[in-house]
PDB file of N, CA and C in Angstrom:
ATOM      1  N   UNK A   1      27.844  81.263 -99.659  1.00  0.00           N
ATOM      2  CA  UNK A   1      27.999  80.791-101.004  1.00  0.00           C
ATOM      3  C   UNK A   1      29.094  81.604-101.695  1.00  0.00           C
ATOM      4  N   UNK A   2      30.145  80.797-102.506  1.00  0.00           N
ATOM      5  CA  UNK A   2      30.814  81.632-102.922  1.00  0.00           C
ATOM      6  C   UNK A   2      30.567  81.617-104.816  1.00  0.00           C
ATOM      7  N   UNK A   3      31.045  82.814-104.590  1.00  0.00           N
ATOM      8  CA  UNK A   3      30.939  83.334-106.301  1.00  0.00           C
ATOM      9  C   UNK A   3      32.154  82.894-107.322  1.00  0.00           C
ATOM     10  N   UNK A   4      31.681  82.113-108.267  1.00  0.00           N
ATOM     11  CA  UNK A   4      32.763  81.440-109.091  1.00  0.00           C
ATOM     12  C   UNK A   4      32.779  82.902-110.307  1.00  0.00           C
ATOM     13  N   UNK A   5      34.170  83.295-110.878  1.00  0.00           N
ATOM     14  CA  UNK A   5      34.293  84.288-111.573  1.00  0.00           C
ATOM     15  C   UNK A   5      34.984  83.457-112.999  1.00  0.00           C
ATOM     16  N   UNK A   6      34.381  84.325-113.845  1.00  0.00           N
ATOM     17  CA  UNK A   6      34.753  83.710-115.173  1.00  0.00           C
ATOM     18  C   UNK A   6      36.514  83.878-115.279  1.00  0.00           C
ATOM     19  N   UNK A   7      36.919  83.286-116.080  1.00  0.00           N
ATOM     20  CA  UNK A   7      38.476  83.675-116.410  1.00  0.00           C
ATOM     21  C   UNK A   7      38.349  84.176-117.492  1.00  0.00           C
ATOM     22  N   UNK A   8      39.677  85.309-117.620  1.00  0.00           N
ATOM     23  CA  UNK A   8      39.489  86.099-118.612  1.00  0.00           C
ATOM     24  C   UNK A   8      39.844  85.480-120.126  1.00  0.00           C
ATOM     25  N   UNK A   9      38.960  85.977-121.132  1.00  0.00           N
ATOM     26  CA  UNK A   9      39.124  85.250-122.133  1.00  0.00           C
ATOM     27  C   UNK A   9      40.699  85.293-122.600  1.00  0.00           C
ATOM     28  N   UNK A  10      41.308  86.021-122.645  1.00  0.00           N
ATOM     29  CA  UNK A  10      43.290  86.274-122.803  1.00  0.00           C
ATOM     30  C   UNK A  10      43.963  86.920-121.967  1.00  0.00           C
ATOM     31  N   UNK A  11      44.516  85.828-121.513  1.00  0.00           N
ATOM     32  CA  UNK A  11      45.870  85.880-120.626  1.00  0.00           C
ATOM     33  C   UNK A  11      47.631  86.723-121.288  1.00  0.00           C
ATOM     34  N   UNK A  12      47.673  88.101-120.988  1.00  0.00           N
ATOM     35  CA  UNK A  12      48.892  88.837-121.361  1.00  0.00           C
ATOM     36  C   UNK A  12      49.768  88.326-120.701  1.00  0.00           C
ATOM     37  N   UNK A  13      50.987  87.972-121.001  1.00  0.00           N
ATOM     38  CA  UNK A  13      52.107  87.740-120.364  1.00  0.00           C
ATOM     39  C   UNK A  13      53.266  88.989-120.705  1.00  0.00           C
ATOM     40  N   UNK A  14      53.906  89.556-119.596  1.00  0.00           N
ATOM     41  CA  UNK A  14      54.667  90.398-119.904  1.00  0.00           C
ATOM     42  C   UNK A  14      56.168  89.813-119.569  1.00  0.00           C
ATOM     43  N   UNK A  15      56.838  89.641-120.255  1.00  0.00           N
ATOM     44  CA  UNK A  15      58.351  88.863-119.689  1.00  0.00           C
ATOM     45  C   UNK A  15      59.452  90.104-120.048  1.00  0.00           C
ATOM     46  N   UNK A  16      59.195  90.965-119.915  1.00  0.00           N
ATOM     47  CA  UNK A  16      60.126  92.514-119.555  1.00  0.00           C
ATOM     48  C   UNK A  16      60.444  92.873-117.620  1.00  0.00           C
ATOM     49  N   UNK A  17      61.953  92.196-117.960  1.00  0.00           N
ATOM     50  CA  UNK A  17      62.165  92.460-116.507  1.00  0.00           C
ATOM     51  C   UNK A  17      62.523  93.823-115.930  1.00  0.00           C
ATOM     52  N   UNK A  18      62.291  94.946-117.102  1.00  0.00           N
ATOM     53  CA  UNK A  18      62.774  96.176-116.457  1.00  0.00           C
ATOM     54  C   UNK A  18      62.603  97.018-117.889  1.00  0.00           C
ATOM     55  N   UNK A  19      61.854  98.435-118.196  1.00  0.00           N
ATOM     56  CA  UNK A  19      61.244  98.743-118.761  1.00  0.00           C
ATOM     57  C   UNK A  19      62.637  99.490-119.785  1.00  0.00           C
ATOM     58  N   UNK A  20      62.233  99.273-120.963  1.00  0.00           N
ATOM     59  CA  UNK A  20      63.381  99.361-122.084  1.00  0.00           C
ATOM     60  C   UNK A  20      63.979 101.255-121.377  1.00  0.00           C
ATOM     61  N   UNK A  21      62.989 102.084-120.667  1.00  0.00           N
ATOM     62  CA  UNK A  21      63.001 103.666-120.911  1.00  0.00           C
ATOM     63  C   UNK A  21      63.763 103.869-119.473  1.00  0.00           C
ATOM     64  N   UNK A  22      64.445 103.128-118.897  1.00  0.00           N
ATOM     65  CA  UNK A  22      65.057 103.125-117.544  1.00  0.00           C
ATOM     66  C   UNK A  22      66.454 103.535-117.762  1.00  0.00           C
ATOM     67  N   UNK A  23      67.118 104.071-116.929  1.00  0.00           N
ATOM     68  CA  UNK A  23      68.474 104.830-117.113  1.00  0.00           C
ATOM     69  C   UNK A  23      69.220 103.258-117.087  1.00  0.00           C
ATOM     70  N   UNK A  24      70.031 103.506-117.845  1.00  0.00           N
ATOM     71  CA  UNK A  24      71.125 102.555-118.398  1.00  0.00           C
ATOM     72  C   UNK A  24      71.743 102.553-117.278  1.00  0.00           C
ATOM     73  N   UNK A  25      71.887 100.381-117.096  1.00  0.00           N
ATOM     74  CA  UNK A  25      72.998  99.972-115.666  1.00  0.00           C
ATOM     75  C   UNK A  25      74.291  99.794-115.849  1.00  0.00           C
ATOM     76  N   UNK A  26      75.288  99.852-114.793  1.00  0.00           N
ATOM     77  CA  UNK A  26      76.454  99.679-114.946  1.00  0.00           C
ATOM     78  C   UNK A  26      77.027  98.778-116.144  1.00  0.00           C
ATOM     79  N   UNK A  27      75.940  97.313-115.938  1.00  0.00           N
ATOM     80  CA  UNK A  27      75.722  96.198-116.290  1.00  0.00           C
ATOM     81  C   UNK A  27      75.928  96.714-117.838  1.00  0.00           C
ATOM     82  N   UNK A  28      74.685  97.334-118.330  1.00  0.00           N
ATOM     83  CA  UNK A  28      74.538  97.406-119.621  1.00  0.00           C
ATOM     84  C   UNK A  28      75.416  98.488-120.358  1.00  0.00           C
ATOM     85  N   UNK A  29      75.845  99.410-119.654  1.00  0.00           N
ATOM     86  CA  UNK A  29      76.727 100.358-120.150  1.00  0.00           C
ATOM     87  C   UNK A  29      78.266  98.915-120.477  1.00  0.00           C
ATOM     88  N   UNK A  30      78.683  98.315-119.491  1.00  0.00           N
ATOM     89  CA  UNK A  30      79.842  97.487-120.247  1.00  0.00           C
ATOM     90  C   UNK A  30      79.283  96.661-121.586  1.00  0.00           C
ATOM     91  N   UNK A  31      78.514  96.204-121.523  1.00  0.00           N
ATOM     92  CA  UNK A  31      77.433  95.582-122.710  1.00  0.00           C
ATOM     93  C   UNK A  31      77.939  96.505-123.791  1.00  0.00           C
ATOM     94  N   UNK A  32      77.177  97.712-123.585  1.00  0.00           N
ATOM     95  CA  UNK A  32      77.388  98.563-124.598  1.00  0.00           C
ATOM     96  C   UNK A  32      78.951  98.755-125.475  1.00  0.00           C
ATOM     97  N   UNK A  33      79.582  98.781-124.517  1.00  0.00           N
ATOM     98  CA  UNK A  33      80.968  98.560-124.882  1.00  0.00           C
ATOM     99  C   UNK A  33      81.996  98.036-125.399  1.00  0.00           C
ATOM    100  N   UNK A  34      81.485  96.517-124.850  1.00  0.00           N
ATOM    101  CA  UNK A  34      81.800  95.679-125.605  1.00  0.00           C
ATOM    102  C   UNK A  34      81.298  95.041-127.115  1.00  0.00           C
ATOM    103  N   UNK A  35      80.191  96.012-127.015  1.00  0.00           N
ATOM    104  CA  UNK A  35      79.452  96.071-128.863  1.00  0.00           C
ATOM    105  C   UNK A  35      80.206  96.529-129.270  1.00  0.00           C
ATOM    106  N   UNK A  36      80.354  97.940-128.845  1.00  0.00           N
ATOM    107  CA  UNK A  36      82.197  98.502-129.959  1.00  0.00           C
ATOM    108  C   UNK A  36      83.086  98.574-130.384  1.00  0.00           C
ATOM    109  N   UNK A  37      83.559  97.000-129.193  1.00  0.00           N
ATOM    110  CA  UNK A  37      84.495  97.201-129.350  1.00  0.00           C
ATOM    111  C   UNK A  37      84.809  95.907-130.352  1.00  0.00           C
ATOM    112  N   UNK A  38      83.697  94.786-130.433  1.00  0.00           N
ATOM    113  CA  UNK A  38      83.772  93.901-131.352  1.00  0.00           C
ATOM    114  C   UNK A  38      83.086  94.416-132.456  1.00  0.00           C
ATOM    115  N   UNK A  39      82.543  95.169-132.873  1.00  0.00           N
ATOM    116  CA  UNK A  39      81.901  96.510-134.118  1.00  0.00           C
ATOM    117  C   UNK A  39      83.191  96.228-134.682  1.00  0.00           C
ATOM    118  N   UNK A  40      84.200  96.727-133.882  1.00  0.00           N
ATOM    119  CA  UNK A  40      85.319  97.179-134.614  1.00  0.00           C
ATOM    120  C   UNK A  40      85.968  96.393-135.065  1.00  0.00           C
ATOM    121  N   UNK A  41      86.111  95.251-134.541  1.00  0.00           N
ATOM    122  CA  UNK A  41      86.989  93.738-134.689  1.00  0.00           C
ATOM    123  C   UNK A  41      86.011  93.416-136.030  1.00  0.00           C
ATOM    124  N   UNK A  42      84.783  93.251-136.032  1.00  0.00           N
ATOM    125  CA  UNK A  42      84.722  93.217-137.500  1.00  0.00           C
ATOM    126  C   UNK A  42      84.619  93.987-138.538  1.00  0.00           C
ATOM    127  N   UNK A  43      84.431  95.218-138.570  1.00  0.00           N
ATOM    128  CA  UNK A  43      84.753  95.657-139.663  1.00  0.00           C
ATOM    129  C   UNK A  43      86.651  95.762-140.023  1.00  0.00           C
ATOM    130  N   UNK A  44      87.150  95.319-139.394  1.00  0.00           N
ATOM    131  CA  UNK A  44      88.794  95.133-139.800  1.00  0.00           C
ATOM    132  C   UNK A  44      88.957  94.025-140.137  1.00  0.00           C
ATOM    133  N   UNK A  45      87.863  92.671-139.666  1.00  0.00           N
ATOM    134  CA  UNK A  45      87.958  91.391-140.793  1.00  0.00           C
ATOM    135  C   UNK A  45      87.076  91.846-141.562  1.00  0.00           C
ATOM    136  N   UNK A  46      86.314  92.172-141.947  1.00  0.00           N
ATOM    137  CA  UNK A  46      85.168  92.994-143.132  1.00  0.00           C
ATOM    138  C   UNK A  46      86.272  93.009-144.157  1.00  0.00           C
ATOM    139  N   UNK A  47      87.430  93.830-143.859  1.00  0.00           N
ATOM    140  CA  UNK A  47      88.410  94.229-145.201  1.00  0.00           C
ATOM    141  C   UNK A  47      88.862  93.401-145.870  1.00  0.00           C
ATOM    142  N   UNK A  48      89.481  92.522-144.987  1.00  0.00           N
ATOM    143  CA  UNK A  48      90.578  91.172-145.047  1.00  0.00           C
ATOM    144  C   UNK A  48      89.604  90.080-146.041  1.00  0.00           C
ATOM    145  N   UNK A  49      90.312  90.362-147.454  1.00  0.00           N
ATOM    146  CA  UNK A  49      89.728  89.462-148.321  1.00  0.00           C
ATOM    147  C   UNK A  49      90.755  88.584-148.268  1.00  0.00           C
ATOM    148  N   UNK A  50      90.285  87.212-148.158  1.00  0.00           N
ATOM    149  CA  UNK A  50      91.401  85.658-148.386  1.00  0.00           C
ATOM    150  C   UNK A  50      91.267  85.952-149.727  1.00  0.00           C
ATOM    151  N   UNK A  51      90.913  86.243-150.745  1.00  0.00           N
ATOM    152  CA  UNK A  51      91.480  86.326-152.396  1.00  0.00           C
ATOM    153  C   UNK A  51      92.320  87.374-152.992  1.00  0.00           C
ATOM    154  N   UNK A  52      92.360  88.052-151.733  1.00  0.00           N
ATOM    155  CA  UNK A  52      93.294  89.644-152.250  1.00  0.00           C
ATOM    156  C   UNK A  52      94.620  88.816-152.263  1.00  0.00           C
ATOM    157  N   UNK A  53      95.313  88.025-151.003  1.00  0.00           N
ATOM    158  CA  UNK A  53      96.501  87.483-150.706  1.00  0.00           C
ATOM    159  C   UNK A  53      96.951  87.107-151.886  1.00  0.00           C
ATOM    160  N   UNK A  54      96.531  86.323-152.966  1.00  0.00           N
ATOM    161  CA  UNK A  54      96.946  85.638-154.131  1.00  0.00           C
ATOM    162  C   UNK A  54      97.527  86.670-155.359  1.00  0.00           C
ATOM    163  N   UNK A  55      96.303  88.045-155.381  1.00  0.00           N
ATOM    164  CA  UNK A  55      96.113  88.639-156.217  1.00  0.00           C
ATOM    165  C   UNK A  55      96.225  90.241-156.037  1.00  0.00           C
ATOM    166  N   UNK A  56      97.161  90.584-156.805  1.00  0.00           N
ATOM    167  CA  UNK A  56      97.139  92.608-156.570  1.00  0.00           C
ATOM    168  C   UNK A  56      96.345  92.983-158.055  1.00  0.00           C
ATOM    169  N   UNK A  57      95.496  93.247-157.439  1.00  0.00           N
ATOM    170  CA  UNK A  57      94.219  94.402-157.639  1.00  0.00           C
ATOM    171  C   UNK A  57      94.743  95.246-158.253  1.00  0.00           C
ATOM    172  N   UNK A  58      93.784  96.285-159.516  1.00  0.00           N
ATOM    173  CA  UNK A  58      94.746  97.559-159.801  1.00  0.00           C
ATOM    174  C   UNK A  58      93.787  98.404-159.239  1.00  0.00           C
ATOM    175  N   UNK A  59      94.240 100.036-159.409  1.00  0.00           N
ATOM    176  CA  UNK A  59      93.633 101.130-158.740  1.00  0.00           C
ATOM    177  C   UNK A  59      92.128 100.769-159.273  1.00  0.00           C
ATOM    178  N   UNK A  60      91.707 100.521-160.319  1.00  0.00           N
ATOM    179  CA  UNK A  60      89.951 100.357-160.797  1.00  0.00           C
ATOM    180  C   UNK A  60      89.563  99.486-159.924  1.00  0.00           C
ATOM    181  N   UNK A  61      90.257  98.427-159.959  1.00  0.00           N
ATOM    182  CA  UNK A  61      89.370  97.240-158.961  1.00  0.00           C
ATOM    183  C   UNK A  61      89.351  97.593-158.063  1.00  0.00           C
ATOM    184  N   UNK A  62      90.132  98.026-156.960  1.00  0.00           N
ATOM    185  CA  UNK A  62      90.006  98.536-155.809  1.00  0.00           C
ATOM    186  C   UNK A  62      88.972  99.428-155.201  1.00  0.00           C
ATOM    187  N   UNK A  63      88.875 100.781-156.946  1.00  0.00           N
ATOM    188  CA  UNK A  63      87.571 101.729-156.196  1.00  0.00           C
ATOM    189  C   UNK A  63      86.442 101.164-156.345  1.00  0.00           C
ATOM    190  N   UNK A  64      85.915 100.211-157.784  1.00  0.00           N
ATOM    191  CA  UNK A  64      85.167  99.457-157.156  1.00  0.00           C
ATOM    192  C   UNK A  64      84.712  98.600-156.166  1.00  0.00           C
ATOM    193  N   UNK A  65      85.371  98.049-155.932  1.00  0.00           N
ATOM    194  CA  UNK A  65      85.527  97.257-154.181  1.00  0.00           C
ATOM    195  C   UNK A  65      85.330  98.417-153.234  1.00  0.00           C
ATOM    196  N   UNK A  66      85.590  99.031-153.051  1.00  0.00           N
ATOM    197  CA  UNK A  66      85.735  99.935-151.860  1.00  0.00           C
ATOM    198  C   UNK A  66      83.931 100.835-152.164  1.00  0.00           C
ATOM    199  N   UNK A  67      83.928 101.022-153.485  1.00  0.00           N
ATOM    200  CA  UNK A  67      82.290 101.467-153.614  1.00  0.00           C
ATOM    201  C   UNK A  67      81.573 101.037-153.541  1.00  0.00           C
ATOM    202  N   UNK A  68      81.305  99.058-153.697  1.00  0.00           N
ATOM    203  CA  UNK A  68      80.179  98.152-153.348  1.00  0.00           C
ATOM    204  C   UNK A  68      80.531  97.724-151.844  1.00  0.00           C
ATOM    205  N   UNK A  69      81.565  98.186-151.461  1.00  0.00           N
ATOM    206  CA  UNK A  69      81.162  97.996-149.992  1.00  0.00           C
ATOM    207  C   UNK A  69      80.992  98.591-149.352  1.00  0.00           C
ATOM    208  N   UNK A  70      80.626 100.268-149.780  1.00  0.00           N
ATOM    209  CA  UNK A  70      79.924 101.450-149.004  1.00  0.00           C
ATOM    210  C   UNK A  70      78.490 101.371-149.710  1.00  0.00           C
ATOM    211  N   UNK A  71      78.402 100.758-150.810  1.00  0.00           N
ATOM    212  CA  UNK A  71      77.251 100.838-150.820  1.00  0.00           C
ATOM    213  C   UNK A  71      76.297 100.021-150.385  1.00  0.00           C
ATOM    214  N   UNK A  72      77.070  98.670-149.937  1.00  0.00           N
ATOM    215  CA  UNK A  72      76.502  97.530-149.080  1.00  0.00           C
ATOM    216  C   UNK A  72      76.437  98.164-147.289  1.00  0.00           C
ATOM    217  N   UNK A  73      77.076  98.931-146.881  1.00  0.00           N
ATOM    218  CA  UNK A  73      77.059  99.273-145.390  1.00  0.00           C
ATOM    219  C   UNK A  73      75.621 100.335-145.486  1.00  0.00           C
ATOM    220  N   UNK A  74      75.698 101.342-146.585  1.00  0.00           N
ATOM    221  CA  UNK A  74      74.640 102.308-146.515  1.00  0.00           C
ATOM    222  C   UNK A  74      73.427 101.836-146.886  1.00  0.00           C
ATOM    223  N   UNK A  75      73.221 100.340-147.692  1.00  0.00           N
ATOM    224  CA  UNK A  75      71.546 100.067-148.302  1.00  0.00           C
ATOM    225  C   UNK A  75      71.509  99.362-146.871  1.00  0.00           C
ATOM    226  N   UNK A  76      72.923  98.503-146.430  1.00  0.00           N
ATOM    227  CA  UNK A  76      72.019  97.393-145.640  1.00  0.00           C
ATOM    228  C   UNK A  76      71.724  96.066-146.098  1.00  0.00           C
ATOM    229  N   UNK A  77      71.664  96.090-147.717  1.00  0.00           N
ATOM    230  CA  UNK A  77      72.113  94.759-148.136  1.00  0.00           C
ATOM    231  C   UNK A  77      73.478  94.075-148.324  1.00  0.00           C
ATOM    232  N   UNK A  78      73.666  93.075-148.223  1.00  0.00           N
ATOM    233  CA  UNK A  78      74.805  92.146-147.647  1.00  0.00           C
ATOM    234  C   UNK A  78      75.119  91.912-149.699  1.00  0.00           C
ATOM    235  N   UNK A  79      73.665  91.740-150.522  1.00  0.00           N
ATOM    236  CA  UNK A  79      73.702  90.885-151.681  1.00  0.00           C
ATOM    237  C   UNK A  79      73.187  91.688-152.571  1.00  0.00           C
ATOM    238  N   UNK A  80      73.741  92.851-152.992  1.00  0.00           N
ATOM    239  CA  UNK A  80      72.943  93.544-153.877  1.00  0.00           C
ATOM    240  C   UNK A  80      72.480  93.061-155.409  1.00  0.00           C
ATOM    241  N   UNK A  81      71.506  93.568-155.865  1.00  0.00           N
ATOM    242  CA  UNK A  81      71.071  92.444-157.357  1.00  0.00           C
ATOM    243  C   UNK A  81      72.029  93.294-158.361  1.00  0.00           C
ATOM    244  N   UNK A  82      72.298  92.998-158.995  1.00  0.00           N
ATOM    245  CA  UNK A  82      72.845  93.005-160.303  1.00  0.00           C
ATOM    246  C   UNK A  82      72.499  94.956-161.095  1.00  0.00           C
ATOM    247  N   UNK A  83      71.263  95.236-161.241  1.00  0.00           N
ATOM    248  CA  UNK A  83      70.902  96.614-161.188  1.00  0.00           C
ATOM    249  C   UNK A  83      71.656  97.274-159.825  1.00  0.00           C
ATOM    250  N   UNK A  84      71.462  97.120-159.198  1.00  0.00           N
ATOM    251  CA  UNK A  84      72.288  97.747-157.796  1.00  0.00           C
ATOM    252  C   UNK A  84      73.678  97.924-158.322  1.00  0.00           C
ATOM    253  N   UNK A  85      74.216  97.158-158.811  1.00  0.00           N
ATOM    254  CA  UNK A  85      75.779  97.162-159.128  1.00  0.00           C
ATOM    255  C   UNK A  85      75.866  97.825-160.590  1.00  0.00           C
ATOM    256  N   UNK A  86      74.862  97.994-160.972  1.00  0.00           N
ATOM    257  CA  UNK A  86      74.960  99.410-162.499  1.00  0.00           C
ATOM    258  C   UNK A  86      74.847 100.237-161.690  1.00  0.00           C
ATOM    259  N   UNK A  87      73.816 100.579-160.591  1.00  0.00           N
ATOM    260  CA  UNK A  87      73.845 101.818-160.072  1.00  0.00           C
ATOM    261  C   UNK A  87      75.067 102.335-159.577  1.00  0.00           C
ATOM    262  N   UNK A  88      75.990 101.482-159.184  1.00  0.00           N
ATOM    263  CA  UNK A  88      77.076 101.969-158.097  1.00  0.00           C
ATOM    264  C   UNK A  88      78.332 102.157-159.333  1.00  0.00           C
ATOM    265  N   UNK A  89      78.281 101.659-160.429  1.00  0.00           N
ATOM    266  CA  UNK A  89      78.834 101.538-161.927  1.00  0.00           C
ATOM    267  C   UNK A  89      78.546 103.331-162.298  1.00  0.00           C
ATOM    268  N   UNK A  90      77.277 103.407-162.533  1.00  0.00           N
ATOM    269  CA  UNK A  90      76.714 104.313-162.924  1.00  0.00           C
ATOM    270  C   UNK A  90      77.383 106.030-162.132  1.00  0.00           C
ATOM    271  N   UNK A  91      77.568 105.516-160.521  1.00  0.00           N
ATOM    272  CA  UNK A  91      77.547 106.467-159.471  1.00  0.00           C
ATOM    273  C   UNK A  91      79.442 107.224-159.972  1.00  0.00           C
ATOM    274  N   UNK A  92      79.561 105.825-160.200  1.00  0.00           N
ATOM    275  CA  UNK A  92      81.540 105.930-160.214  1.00  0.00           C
ATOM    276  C   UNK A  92      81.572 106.524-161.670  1.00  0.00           C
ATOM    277  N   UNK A  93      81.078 106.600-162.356  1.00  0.00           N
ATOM    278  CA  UNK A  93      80.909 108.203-163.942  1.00  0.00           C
ATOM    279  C   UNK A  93      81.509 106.605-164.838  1.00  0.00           C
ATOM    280  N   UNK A  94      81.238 105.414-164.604  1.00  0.00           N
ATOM    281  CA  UNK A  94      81.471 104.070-165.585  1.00  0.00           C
ATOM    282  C   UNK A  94      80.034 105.052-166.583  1.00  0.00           C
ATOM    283  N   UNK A  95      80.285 104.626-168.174  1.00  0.00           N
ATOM    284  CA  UNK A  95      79.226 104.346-169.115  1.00  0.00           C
ATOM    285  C   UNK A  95      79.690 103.218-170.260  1.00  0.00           C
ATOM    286  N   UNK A  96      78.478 102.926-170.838  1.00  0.00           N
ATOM    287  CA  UNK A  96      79.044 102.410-172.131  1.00  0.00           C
ATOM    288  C   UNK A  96      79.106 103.536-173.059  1.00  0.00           C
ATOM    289  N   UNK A  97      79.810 103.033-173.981  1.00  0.00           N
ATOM    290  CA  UNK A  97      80.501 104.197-175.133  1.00  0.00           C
ATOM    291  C   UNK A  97      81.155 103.444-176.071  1.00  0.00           C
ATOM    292  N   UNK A  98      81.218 102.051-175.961  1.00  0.00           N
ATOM    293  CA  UNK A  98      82.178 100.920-177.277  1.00  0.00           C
ATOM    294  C   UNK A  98      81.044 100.014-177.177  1.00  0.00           C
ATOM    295  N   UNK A  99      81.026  99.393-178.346  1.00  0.00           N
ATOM    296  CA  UNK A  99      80.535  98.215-178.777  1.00  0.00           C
ATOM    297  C   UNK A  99      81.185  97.132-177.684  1.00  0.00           C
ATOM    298  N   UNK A 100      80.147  95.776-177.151  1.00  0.00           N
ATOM    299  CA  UNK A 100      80.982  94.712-176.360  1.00  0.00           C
ATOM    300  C   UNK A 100      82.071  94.214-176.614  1.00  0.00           C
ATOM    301  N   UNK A 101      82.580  93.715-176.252  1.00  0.00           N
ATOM    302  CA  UNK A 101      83.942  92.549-176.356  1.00  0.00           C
ATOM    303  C   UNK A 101      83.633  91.696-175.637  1.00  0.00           C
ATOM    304  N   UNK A 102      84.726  90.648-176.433  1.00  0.00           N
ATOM    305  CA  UNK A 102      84.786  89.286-175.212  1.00  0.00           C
ATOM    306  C   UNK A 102      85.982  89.385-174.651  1.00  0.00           C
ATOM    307  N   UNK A 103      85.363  88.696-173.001  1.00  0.00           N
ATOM    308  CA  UNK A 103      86.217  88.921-172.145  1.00  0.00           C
ATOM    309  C   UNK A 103      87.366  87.884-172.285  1.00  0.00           C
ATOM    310  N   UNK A 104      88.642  88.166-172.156  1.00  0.00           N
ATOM    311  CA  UNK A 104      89.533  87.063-171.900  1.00  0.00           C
ATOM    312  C   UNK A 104      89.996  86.563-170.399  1.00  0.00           C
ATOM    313  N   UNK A 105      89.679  85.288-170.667  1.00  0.00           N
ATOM    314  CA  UNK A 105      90.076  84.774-169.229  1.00  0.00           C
ATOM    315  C   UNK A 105      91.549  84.494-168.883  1.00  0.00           C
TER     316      UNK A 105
END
């Protein structure tokens, strides 16, 4: 007589063909490489604004630009809110000190 065995109530599936803690393959070392080397290809289109071409920027606009986009690489956000951009206002020694104006377009 044979013995019928229950099945186990959950079935693990492991789909790891080779354990993340294994010395790095030839394979993946070029992998690796080629992350850097397109890393790099974009942060050099990162710079390249299509609206700069039209328009020269003065030294203010620029350090702002150049400060919301270190401060976008260091939070990690792509879209910072509006407070985020007083902070980075705030960081660059900007205050208020005049009554508003209107802006001219």
């Amino acid at each position: 007589m044979v013995k019928q065995l229950d099945p186990p109530s959950e079935l693990v599936v492991d789909r790891r063909r080779t354990s993340r803690r294994n010395a790095t393959t030839k394979k993946d070392a070029i992998h690796e490489k080629h992350e850097v080397v397109d890393q790099r290809k974009t942060e050099r289109r990162r710079q390249i604004d299509p609206t700069t071409c039209e328009r020269d920027y003065s030294d203010q606009e620029i350090d702002f630009m150049k400060a919301m986009d270190d401060y976008k690489r260091r939070s990690g956000r792509q879209f910072p809110t509006w407070s985020e951009v007083l902070e980075v206002l705030h960081s660059m020694g900007y205050r208020k000190v005049a009554e508003p104006t209107d802006i001219s377009l």
